[in-house]
Each structure stands twice: as structure tokens, then as C-alpha cells.
PDB file of N, CA and C in Angstrom:
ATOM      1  N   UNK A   1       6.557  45.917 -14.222  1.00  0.00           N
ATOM      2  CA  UNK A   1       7.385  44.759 -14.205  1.00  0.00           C
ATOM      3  C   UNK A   1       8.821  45.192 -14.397  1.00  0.00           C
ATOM      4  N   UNK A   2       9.395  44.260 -13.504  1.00  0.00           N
ATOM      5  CA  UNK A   2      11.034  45.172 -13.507  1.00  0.00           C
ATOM      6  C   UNK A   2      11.703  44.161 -14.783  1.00  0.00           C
ATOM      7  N   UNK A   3      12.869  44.366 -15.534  1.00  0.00           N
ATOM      8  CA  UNK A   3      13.459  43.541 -16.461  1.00  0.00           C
ATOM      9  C   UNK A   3      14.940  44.120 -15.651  1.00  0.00           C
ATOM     10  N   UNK A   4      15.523  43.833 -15.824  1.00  0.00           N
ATOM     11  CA  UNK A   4      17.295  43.971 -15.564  1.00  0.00           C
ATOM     12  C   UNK A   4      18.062  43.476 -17.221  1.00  0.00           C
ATOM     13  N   UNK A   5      18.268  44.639 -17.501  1.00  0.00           N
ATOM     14  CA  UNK A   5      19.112  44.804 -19.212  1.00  0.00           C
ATOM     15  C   UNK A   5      20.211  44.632 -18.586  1.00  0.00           C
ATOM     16  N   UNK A   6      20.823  44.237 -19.922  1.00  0.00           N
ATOM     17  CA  UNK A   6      22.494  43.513 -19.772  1.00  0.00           C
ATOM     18  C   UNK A   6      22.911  42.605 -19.051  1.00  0.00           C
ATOM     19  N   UNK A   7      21.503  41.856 -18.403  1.00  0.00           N
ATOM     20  CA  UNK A   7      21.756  40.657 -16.996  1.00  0.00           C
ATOM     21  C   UNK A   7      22.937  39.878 -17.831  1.00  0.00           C
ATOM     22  N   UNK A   8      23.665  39.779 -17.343  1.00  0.00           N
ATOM     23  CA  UNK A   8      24.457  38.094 -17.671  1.00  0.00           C
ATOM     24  C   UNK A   8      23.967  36.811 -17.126  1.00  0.00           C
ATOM     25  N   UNK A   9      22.990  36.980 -15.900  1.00  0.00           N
ATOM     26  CA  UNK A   9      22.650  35.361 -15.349  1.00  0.00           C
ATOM     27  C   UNK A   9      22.296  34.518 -16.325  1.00  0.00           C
ATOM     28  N   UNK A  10      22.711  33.487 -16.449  1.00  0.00           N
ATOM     29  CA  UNK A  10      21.899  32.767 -17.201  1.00  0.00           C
ATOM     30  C   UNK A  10      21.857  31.267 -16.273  1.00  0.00           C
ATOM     31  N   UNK A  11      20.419  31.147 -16.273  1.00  0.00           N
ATOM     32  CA  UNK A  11      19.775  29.936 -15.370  1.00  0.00           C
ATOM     33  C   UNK A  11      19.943  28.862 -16.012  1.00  0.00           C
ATOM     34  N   UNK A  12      19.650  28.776 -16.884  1.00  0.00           N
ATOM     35  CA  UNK A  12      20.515  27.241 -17.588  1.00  0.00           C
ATOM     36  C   UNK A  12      21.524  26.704 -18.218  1.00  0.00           C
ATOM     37  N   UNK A  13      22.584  27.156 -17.020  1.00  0.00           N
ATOM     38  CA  UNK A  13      23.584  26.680 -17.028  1.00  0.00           C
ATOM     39  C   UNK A  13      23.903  24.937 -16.978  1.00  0.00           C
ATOM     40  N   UNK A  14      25.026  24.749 -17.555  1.00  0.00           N
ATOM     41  CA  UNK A  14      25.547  23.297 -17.935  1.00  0.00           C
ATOM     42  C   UNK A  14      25.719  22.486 -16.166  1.00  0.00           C
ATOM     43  N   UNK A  15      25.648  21.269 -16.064  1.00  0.00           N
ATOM     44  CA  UNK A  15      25.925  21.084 -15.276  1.00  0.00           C
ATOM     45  C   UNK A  15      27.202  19.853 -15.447  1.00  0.00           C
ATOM     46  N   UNK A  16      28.595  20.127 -16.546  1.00  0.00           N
ATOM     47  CA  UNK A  16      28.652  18.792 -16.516  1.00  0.00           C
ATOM     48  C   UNK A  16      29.616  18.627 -15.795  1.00  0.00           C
ATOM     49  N   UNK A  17      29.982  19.674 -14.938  1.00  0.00           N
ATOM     50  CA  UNK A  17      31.189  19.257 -13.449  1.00  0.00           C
ATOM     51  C   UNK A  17      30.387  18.501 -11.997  1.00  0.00           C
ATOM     52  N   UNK A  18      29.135  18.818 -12.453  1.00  0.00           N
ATOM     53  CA  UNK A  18      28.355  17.644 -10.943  1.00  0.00           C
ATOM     54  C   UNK A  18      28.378  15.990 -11.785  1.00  0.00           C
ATOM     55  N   UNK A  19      29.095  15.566 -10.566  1.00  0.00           N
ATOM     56  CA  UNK A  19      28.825  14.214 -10.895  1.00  0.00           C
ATOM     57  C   UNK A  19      27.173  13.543 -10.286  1.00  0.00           C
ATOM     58  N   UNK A  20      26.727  13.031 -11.376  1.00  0.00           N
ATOM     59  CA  UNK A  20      25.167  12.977 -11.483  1.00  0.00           C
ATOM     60  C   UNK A  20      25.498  11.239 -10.850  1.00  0.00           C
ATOM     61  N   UNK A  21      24.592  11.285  -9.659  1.00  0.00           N
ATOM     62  CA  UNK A  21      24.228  10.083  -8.606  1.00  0.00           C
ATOM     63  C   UNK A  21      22.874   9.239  -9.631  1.00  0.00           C
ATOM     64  N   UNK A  22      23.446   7.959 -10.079  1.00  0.00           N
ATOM     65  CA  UNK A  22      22.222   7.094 -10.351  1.00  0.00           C
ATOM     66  C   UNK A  22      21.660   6.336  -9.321  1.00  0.00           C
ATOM     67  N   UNK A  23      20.544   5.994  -9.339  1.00  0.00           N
ATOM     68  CA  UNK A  23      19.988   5.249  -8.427  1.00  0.00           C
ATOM     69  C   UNK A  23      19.659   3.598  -9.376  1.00  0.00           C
ATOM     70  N   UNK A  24      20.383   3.200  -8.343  1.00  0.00           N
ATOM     71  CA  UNK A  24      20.304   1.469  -9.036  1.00  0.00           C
ATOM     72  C   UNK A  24      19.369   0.560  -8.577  1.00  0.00           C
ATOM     73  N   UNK A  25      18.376  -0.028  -8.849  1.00  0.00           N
ATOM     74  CA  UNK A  25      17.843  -0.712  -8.044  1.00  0.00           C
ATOM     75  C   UNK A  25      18.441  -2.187  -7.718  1.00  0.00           C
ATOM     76  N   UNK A  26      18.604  -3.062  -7.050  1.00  0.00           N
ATOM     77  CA  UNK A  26      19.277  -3.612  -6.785  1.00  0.00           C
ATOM     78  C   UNK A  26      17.418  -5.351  -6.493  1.00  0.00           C
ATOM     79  N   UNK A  27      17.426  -5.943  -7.672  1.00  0.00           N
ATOM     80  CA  UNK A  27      16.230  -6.554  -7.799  1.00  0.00           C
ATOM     81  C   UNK A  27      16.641  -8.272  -7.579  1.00  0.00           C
ATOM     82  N   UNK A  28      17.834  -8.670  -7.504  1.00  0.00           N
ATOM     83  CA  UNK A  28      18.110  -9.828  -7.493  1.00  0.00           C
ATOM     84  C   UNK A  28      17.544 -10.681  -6.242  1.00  0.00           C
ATOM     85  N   UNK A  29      17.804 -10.260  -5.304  1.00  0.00           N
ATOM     86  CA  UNK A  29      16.937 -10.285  -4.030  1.00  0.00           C
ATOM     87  C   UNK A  29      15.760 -10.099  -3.310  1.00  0.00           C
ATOM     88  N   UNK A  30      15.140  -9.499  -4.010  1.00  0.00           N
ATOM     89  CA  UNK A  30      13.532  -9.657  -4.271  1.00  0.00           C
ATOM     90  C   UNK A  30      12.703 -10.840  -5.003  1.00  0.00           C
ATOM     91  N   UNK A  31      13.106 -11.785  -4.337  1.00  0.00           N
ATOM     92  CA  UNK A  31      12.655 -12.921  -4.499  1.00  0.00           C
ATOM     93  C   UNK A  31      10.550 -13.140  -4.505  1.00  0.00           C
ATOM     94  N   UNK A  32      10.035 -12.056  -3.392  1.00  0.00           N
ATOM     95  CA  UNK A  32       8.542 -12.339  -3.158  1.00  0.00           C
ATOM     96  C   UNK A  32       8.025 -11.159  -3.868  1.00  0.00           C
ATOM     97  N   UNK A  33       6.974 -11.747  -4.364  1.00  0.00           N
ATOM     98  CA  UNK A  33       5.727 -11.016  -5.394  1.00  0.00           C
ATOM     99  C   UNK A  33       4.661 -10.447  -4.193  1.00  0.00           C
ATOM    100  N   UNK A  34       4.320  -9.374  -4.463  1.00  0.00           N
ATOM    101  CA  UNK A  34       3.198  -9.388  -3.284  1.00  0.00           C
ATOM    102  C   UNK A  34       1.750  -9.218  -4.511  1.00  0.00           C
ATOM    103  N   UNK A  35       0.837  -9.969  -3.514  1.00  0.00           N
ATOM    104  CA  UNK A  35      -0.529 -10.398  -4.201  1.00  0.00           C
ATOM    105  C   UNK A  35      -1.471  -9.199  -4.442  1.00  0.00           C
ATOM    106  N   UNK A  36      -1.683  -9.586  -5.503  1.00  0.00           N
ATOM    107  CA  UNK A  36      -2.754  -8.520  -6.006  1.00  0.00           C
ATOM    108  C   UNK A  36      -4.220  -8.640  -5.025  1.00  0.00           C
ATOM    109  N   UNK A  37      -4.832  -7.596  -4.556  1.00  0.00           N
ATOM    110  CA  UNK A  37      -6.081  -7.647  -3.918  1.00  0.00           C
ATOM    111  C   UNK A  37      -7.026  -7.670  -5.042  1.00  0.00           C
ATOM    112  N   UNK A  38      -7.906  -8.283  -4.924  1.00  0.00           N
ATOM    113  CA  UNK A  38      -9.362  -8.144  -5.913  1.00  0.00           C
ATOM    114  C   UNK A  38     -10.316  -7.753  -4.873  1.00  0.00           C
ATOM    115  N   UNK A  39     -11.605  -7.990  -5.579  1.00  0.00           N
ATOM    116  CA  UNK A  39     -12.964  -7.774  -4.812  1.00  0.00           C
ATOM    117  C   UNK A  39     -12.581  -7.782  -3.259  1.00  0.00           C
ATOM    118  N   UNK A  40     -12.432  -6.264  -3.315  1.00  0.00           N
ATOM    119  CA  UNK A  40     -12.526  -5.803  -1.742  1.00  0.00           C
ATOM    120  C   UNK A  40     -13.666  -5.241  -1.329  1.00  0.00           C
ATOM    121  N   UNK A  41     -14.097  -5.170  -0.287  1.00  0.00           N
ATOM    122  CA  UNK A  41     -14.819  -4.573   0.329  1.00  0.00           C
ATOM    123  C   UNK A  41     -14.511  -4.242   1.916  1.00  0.00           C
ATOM    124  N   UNK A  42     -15.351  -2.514   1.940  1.00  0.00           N
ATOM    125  CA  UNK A  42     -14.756  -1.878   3.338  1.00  0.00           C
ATOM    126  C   UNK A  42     -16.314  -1.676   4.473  1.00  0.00           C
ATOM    127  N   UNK A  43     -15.520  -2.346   5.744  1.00  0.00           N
ATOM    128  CA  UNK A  43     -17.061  -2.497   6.728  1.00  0.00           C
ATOM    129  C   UNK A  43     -17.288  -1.305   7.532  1.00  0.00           C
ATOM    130  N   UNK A  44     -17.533  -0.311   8.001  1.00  0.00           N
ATOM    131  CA  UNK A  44     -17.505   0.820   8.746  1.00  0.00           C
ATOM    132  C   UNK A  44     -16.784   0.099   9.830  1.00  0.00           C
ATOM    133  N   UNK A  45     -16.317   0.513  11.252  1.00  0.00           N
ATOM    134  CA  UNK A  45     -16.152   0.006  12.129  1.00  0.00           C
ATOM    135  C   UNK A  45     -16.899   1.506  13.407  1.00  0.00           C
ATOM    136  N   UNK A  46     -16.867   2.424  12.834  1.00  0.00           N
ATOM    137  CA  UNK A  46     -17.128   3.224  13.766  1.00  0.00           C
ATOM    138  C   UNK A  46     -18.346   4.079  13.082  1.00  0.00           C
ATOM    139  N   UNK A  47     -18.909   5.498  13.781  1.00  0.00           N
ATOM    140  CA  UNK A  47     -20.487   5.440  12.819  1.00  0.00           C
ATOM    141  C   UNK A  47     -19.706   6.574  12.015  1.00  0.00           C
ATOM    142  N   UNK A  48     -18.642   7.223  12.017  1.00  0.00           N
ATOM    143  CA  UNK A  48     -17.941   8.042  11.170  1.00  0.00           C
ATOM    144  C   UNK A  48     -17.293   8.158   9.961  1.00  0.00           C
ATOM    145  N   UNK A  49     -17.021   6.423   9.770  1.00  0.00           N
ATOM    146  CA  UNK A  49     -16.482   5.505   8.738  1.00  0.00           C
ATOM    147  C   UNK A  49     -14.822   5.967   9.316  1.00  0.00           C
ATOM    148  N   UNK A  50     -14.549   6.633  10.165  1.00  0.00           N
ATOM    149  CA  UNK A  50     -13.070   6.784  10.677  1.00  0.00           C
ATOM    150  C   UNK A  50     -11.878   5.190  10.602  1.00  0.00           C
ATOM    151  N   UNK A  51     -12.795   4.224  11.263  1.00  0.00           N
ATOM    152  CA  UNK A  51     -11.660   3.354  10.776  1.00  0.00           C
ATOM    153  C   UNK A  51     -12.835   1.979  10.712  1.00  0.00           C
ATOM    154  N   UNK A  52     -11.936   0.956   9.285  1.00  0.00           N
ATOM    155  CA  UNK A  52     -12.906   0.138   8.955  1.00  0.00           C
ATOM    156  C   UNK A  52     -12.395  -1.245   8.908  1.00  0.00           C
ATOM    157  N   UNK A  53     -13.155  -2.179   8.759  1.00  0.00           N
ATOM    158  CA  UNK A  53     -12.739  -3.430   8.252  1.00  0.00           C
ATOM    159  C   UNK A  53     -12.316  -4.160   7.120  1.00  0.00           C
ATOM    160  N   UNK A  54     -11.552  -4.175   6.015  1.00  0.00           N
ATOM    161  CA  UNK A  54     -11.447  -4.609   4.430  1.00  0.00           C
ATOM    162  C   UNK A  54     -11.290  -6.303   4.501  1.00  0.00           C
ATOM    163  N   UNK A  55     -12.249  -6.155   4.011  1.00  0.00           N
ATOM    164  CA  UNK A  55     -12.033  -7.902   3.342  1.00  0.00           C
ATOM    165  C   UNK A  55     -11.422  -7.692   1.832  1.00  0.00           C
ATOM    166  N   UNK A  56     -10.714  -8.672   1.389  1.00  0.00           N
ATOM    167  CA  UNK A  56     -10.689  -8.809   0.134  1.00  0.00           C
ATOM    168  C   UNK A  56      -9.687  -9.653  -0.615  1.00  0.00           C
ATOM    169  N   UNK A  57     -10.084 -10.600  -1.248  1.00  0.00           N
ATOM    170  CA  UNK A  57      -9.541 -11.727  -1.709  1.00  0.00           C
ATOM    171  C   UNK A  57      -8.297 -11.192  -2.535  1.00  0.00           C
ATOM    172  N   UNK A  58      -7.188 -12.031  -2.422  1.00  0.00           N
ATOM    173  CA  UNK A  58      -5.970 -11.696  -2.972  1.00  0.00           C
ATOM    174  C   UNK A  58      -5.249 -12.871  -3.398  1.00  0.00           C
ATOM    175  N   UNK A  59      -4.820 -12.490  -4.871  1.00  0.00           N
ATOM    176  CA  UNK A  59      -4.477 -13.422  -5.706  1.00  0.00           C
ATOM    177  C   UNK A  59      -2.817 -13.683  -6.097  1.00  0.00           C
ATOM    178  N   UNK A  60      -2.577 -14.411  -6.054  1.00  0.00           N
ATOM    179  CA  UNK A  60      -1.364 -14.338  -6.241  1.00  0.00           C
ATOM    180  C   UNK A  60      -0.984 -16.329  -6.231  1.00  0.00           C
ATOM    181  N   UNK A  61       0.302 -16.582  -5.832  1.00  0.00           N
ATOM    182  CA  UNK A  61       0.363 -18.087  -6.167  1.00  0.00           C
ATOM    183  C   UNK A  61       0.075 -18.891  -6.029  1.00  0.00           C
ATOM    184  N   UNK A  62      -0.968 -18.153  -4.855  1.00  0.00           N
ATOM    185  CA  UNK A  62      -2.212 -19.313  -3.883  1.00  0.00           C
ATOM    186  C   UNK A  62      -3.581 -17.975  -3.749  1.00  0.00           C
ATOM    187  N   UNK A  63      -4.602 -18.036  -3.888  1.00  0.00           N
ATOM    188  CA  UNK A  63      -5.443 -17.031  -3.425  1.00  0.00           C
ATOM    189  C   UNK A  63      -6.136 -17.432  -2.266  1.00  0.00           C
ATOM    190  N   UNK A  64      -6.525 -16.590  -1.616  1.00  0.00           N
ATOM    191  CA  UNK A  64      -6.614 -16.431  -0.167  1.00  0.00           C
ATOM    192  C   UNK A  64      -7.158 -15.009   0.048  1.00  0.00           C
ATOM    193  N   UNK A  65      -8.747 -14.860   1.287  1.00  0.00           N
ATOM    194  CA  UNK A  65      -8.992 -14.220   2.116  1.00  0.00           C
ATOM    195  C   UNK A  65      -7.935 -13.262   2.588  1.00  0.00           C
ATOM    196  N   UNK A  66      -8.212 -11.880   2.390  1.00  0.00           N
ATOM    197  CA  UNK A  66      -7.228 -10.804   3.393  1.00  0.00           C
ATOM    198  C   UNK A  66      -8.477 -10.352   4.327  1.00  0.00           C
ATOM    199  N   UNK A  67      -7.543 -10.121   5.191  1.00  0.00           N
ATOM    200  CA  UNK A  67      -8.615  -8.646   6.270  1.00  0.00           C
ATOM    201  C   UNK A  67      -7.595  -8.012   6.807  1.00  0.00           C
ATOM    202  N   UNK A  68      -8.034  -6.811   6.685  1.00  0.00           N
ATOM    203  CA  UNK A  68      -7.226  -5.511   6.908  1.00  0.00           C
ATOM    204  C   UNK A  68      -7.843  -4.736   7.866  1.00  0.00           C
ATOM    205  N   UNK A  69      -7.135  -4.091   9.127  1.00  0.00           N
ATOM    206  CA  UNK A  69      -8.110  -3.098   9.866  1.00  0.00           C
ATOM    207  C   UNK A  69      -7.190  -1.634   9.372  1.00  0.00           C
ATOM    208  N   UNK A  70      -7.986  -0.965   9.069  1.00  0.00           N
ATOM    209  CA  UNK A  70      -7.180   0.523   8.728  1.00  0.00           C
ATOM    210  C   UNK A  70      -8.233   1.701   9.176  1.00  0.00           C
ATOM    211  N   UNK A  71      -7.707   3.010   9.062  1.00  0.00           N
ATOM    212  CA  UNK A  71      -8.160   4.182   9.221  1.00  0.00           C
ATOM    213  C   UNK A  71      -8.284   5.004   7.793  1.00  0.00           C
ATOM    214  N   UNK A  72      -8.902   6.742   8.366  1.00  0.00           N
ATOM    215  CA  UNK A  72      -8.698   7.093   7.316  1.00  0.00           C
ATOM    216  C   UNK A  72      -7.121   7.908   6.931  1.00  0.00           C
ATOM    217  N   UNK A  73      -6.194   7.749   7.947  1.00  0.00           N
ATOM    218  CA  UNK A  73      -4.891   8.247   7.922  1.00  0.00           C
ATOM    219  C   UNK A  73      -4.122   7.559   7.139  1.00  0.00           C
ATOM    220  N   UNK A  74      -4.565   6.433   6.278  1.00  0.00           N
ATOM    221  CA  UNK A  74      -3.386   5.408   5.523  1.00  0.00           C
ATOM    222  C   UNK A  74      -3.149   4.169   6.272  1.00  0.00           C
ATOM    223  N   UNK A  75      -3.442   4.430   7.482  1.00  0.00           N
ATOM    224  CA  UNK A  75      -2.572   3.110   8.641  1.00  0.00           C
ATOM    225  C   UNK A  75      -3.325   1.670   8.152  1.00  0.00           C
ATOM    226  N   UNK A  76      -2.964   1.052   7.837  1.00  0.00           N
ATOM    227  CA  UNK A  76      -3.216  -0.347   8.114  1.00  0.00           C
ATOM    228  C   UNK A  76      -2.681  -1.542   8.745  1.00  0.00           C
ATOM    229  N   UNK A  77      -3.282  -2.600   9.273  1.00  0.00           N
ATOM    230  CA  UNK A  77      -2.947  -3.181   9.721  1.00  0.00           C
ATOM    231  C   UNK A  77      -3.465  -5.066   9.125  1.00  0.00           C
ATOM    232  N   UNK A  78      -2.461  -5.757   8.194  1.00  0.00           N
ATOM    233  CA  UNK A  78      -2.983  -6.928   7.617  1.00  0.00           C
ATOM    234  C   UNK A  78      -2.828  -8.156   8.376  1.00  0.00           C
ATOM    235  N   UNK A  79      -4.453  -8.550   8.619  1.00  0.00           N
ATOM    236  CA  UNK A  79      -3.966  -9.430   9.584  1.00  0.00           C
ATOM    237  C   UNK A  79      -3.787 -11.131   8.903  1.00  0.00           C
ATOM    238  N   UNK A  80      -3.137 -11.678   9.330  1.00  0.00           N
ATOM    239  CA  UNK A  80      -2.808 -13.077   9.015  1.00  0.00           C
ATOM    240  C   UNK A  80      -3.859 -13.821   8.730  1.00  0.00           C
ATOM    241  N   UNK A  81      -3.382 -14.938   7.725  1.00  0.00           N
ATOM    242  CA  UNK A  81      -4.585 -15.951   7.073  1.00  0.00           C
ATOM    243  C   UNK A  81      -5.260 -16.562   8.664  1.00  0.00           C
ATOM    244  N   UNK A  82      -4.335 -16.977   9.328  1.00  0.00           N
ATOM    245  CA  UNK A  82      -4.479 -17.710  10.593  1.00  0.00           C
ATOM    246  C   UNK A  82      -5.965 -17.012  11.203  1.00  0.00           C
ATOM    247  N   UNK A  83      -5.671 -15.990  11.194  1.00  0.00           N
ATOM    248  CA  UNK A  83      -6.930 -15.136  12.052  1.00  0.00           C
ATOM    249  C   UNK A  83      -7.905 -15.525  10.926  1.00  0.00           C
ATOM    250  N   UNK A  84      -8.127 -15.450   9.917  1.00  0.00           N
ATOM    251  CA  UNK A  84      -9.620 -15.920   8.714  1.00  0.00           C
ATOM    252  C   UNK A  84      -9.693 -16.949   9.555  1.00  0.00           C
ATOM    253  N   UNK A  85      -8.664 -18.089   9.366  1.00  0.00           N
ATOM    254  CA  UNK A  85      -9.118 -19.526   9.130  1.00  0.00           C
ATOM    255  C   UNK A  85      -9.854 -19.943  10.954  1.00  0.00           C
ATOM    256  N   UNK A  86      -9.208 -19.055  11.842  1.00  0.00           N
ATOM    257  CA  UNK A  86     -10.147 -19.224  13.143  1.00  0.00           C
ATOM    258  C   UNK A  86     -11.373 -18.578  13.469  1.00  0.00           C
ATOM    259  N   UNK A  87     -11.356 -17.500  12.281  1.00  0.00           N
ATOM    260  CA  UNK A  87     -12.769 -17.139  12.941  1.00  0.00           C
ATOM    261  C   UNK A  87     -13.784 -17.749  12.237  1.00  0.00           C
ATOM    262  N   UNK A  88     -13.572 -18.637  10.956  1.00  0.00           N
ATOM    263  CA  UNK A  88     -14.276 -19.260  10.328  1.00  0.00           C
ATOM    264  C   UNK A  88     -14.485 -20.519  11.225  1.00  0.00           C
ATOM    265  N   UNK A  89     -13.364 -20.993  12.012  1.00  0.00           N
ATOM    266  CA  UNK A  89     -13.226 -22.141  12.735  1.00  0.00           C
ATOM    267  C   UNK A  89     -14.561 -21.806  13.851  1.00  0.00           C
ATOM    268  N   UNK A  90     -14.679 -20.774  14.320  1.00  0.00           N
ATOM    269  CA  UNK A  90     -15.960 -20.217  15.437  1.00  0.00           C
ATOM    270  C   UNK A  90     -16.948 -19.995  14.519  1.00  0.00           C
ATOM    271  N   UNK A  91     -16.783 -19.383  13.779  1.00  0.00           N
ATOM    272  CA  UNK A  91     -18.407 -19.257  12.552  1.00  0.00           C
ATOM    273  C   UNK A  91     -18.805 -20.394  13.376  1.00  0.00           C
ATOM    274  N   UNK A  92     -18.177 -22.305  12.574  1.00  0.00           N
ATOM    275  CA  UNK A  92     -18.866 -23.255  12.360  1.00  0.00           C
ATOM    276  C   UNK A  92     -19.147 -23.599  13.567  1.00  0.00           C
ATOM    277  N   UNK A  93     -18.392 -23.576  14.296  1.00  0.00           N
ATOM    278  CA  UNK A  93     -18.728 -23.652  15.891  1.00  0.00           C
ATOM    279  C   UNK A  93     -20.084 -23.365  16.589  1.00  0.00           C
ATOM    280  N   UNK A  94     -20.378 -21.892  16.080  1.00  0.00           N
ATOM    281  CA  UNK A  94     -21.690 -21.657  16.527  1.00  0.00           C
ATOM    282  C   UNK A  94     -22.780 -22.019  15.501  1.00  0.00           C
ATOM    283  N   UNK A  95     -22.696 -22.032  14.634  1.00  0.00           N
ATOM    284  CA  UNK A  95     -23.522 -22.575  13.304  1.00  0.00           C
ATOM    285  C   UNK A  95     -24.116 -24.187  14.264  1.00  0.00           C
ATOM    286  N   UNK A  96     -22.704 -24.760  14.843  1.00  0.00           N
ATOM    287  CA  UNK A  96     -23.320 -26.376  15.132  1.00  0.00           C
ATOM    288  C   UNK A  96     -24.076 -26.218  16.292  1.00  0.00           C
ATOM    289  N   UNK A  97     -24.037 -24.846  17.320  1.00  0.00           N
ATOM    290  CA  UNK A  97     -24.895 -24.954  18.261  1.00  0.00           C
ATOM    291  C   UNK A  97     -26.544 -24.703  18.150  1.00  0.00           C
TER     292      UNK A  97
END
């Protein structure tokens, strides 16, 4: 192991000539809460489980049905109450036939 005697470096040096950047968050304008998901559940969509279906109820100032189509890369895609409330609208549809 090498040592270097008489080094002068010294690595922890002061820093108090950088002017130090805060990061502010700026929250006044964040007016919307986003809803907590509960009882989710994920449907395979393919036989790999590569990308799936999530249901899962989400609570917040009104609770309400989510469905989500995602992969296993992170991607998702949340689709609108509108799409629940029509395919429930066809559920009953065929239910009456």
C-alpha cells in the first residue's frame, strides 16, 4: 500500500466561498391531492405477466374505481373513471340479455 508522507492535500476542505443553491419548493399552487390507491389488484394480460391490468379502489375526496394498464418497465397508463362507468354500463347490458 502506497502512503505519500508530508502530503499537504487535505480533502476536507471548507467550502465557504461556494455559494450553496437551496432548493425551494414552491407549494402554494399545488392546490390537488392525489388519491391514495387501496386494495389493488394486478390481472396478467399476457401469459408472461409482461404487462397487466390493476384495478384498485382509490380514496381520496370522493372514492372511486381506478384501472391502470402498465408493464413491467414502470409505464403506466390510468385510465379515466368514464371508461369504469361504461364498461359497467355493457356489464349490465349483457347481464339484461
Amino acid at each position: 500500500m502506497y502512503f505519500a508522507e508530508g502530503s499537504s492535500m487535505n480533502y476536507y476542505a471548507p467550502i465557504e466561498d461556494i455559494k450553496i443553491l437551496t432548493c425551494k419548493k414552491e407549494c402554494d399552487n399545488a392546490s390537488t391531492h392525489r388519491a391514495i390507491r387501496i386494495l389493488g389488484r394486478r390481472y396478467a394480460l399476457t401469459p408472461t405477466s409482461y404487462k397487466y391490468l390493476e384495478i384498485g379502489i382509490s380514496v381520496g375526496i370522493t372514492s372511486y374505481v381506478e384501472l391502470a394498464l402498465g408493464d413491467n418497465r414502470g409505464n403506466q397508463i390510468i385510465l379515466p373513471i368514464e371508461t369504469w362507468k361504461s364498461q359497467m354500463q355493457k356489464r349490465a347490458d349483457i347481464e339484461q340479455l
